[in-house]
Protein backbone atom coordinates (compact mmCIF):
# COMPACT_ATOMS: atom_id res chain seq x y z
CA UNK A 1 8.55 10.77 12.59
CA UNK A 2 10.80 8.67 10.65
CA UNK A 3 10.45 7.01 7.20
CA UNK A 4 10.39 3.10 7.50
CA UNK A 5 11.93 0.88 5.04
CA UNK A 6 12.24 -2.79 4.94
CA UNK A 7 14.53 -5.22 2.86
CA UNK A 8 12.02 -7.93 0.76
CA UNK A 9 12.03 -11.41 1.78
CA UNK A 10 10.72 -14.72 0.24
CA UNK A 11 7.57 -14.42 2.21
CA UNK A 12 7.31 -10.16 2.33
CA UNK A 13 7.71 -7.04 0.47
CA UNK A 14 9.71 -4.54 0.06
CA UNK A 15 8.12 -1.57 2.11
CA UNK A 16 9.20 2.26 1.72
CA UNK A 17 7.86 4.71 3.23
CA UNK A 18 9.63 8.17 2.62
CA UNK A 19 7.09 10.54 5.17
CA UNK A 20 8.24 13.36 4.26
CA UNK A 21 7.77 12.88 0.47
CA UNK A 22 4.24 11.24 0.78
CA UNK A 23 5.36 7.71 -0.99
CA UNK A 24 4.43 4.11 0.34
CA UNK A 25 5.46 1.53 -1.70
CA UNK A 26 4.66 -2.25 -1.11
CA UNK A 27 6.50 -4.25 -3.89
CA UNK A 28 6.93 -7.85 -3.69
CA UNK A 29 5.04 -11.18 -2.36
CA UNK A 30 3.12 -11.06 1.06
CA UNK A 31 2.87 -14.31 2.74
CA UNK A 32 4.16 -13.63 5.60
CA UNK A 33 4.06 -16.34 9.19
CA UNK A 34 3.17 -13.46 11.35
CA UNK A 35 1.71 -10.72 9.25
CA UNK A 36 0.31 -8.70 12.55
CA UNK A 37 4.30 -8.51 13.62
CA UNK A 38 5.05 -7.44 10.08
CA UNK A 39 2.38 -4.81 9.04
CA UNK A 40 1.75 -3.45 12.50
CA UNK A 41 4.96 -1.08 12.40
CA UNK A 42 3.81 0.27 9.82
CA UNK A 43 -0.14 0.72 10.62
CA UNK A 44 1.37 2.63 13.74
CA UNK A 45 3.81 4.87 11.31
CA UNK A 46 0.88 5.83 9.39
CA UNK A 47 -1.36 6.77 12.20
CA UNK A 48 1.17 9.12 13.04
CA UNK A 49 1.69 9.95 9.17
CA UNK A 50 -2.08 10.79 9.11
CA UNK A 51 -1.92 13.27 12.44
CA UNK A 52 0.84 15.61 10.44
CA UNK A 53 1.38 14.66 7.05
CA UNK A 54 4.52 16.81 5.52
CA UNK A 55 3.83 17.11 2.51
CA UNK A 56 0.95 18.03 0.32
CA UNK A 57 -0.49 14.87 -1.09
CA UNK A 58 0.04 11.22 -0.66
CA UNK A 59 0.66 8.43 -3.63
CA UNK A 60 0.78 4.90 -2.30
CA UNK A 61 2.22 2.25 -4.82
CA UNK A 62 1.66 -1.07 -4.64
CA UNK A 63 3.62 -3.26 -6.76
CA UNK A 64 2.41 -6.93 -5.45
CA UNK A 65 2.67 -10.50 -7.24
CA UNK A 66 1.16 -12.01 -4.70
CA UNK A 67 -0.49 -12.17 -1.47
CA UNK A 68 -2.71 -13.69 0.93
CA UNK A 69 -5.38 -13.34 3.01
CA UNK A 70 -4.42 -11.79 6.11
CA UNK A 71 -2.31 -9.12 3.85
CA UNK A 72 -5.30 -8.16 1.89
CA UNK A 73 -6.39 -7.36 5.50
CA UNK A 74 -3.67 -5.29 6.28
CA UNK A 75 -3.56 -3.61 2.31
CA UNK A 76 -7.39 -2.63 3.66
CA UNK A 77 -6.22 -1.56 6.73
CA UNK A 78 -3.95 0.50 5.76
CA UNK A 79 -5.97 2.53 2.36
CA UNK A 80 -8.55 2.86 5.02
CA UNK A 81 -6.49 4.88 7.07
CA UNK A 82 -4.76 6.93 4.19
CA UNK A 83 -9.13 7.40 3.39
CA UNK A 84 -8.82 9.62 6.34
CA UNK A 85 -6.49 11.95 4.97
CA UNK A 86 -8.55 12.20 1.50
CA UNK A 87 -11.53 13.02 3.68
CA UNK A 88 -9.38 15.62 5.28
CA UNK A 89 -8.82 17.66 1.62
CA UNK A 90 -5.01 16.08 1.45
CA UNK A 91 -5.19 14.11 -1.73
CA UNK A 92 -4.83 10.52 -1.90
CA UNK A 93 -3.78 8.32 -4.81
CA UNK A 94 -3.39 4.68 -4.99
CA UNK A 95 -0.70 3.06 -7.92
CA UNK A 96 -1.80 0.07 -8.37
CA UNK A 97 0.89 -2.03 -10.50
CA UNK A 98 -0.13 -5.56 -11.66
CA UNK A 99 1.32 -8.03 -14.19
CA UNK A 100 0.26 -8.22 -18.20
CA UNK A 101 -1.88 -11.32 -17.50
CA UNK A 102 -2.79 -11.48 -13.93
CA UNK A 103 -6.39 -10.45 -13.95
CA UNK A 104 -6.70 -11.69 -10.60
CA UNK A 105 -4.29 -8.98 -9.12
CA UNK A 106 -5.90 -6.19 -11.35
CA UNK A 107 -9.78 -7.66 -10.19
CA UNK A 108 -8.40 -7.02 -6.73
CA UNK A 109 -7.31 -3.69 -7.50
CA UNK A 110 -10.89 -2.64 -8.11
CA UNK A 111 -12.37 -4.30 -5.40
CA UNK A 112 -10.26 -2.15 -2.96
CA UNK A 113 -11.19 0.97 -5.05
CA UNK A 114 -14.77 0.10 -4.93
CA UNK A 115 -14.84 -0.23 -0.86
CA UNK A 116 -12.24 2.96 -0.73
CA UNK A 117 -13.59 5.02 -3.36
CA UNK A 118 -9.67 6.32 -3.45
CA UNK A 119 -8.69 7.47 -6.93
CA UNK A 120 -6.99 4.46 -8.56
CA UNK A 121 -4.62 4.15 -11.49
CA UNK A 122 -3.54 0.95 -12.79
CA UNK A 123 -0.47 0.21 -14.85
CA UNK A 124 -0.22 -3.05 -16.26
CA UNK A 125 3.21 -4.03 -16.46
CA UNK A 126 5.27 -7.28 -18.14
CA UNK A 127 6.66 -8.18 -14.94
CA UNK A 128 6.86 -6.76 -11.55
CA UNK A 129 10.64 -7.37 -9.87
């Protein structure tokens, strides 16, 4: 299984995933035209993640400005499959960066924590680059 990383664009994040440290990290805006053709790589590197995860826990950070609908689809998506892992006694946490003012970003933040029930922490930050 390899890690997966992917340059940001104007319309998508930055995505690392390092497997064998346990680290996803989304940073960036996600608008993209196709988001299936963008996020389904990585839904299929994570259903192999969850099958043999090498490590002993798993953080995933997301560091988002923005994004729309069909990637708050995906951002489900995908914490619903890490879920799997919590349930299987490998702990789960979920960063959840978000700028100073943007109580938007941070409201959505708790709604996916509500419908997860992952552990969340959120870090408010000045700016997210």
């Amino acid at each position: 299984m390899q890690s997966i990383s992917i340059e940001q664009t104007n319309k998508t994040p930055k995505v690392h995933f390092d497997v064998k440290r346990g680290i996803l990290e989304l940073t960036g805006i996600s608008i993209p035209e196709d988001a299936d053709s963008f996020y389904t790589p990585l839904l299929d590197l994570i259903d192999e993640y969850i099958v043999n995860p090498q490590n002993k826990g798993t953080i995933i950070i997301f560091k988002l400005v923005y994004f729309n609908t069909s990637t708050s689809d995906y951002l489900m998506g995908i914490l619903k499959k890490l879920k799997k892992l919590q349930n299987k006694q490998h702990p789960v946490t979920v960063e959840w960066y978000y700028e100073e003012e943007d109580e938007d970003m941070k409201e959505l933040g708790n709604h996916f924590k509500i419908i997860t029930e992952l552990p969340f922490e959120f870090y408010a930050q000045e700016e997210i680059n």
